[in-house]
Protein backbone atom coordinates (compact mmCIF):
# COMPACT_ATOMS: atom_id res chain seq x y z
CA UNK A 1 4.01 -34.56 -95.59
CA UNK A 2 3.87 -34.96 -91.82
CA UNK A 3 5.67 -33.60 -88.93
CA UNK A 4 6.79 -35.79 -86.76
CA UNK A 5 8.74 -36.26 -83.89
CA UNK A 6 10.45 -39.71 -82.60
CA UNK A 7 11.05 -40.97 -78.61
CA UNK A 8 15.03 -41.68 -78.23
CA UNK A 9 14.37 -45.28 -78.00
CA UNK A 10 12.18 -44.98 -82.00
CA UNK A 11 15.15 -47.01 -84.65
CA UNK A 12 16.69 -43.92 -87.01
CA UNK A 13 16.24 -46.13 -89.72
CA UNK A 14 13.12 -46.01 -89.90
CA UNK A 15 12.98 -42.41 -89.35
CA UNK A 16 15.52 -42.26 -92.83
CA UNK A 17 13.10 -44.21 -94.62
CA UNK A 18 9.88 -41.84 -93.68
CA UNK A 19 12.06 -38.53 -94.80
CA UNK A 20 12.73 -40.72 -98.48
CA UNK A 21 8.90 -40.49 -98.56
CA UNK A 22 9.19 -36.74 -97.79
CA UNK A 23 8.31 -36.50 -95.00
CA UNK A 24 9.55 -34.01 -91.82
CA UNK A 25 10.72 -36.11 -89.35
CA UNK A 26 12.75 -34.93 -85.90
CA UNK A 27 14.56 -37.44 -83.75
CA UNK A 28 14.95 -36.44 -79.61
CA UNK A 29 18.39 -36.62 -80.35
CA UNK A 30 18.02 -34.10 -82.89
CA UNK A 31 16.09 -32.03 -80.08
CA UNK A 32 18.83 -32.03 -77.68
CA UNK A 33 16.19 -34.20 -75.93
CA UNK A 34 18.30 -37.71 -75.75
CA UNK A 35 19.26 -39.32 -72.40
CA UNK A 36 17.47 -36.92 -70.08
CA UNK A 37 15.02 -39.43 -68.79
CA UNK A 38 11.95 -36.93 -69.91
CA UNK A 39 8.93 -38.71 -68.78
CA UNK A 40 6.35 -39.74 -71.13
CA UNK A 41 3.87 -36.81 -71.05
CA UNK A 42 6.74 -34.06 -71.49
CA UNK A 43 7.61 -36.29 -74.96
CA UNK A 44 4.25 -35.41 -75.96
CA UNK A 45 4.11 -31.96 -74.58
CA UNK A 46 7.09 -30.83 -76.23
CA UNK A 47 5.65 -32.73 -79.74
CA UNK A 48 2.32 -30.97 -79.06
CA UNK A 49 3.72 -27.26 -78.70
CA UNK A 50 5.95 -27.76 -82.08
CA UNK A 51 2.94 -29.50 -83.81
CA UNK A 52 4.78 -32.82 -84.45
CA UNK A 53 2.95 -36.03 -84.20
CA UNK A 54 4.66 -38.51 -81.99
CA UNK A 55 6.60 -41.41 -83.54
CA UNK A 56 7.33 -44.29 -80.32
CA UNK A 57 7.29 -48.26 -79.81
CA UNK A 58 6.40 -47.31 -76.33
CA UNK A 59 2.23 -48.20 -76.84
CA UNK A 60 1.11 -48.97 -73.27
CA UNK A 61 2.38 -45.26 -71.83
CA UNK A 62 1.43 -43.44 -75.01
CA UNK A 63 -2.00 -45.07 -75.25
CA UNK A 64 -2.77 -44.28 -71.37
CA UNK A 65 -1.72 -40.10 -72.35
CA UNK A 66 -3.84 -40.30 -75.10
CA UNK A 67 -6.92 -41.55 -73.44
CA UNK A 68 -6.09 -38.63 -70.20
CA UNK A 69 -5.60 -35.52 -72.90
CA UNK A 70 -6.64 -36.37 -76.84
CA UNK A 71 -5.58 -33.08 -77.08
CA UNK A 72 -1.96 -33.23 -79.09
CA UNK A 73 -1.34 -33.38 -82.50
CA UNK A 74 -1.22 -37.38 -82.90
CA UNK A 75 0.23 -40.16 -81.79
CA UNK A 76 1.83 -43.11 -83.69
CA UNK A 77 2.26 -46.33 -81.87
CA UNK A 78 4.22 -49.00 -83.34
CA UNK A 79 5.65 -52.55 -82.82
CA UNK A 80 8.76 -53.77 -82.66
CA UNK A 81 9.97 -54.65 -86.27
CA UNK A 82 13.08 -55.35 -87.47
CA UNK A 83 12.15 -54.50 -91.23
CA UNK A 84 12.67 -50.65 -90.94
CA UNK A 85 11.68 -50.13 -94.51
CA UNK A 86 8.58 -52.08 -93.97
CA UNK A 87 7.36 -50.07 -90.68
CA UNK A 88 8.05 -47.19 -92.42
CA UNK A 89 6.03 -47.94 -95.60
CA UNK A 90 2.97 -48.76 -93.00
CA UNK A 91 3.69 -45.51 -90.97
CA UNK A 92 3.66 -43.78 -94.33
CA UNK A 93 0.33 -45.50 -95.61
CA UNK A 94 -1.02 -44.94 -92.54
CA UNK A 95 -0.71 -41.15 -92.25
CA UNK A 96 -1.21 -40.49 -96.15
CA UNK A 97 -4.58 -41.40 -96.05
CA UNK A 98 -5.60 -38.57 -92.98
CA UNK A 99 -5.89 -35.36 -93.48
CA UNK A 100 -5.02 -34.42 -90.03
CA UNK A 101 -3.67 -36.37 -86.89
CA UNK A 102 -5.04 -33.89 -84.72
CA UNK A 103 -6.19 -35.90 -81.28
CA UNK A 104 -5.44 -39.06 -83.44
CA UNK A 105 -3.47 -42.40 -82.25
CA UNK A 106 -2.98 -44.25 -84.70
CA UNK A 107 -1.51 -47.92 -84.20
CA UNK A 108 1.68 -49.77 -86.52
CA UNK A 109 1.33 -53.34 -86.24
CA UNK A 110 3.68 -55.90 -88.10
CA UNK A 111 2.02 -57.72 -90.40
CA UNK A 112 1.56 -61.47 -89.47
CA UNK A 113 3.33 -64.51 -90.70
């Protein structure tokens, strides 16, 4: 099981589908952290001090932070795809073979055509 936690703009239902695999996932909006305009490096900050790896679709920011400061407790980036259960099977795949996201980005691509 991994912690996670998600942007504001990351779909819920993908976020369902990763806690049916069991795993512990926290939305912003679940943070009292939705619609603030928190800039990029505060997301991770704030995922970083509660030992969450972050969950976004927002891969050019996320990718810069992680390149400045590896130090956080992972990063997930992931493409826009409109099969939620899908994503979250990859997500899921992705993180089950790790034993620790620790400085990790990891990238979620849809699968081609």
């Amino acid at each position: 099981m991994i912690r996670f936690y998600t942007d504001e703009n990351f779909p819920f239902p993908v976020v369902e589908f990763l806690r049916a695999f069991g795993h512990d996932v926290l939305t912003a909006k679940e943070a009292g952290n939705a619609n603030q305009k928190i800039p990029d490096g505060n997301v991770l900050i704030y995922a970083t001090t509660m030992e969450r790896t972050v969950l976004t679709r927002n891969r050019r920011d996320f990718i810069k932070l992680h390149r400045d400061n590896p130090e956080h407790a992972g990063i997930i980036i992931c493409t826009e795809w409109s099969n939620f259960e899908g994503q979250a099977k990859l997500i899921h795949e992705a993180v089950y073979v790790e034993e620790n996201l620790k400085g990790k980005l990891i990238r979620i691509n849809r699968p081609s055509k």
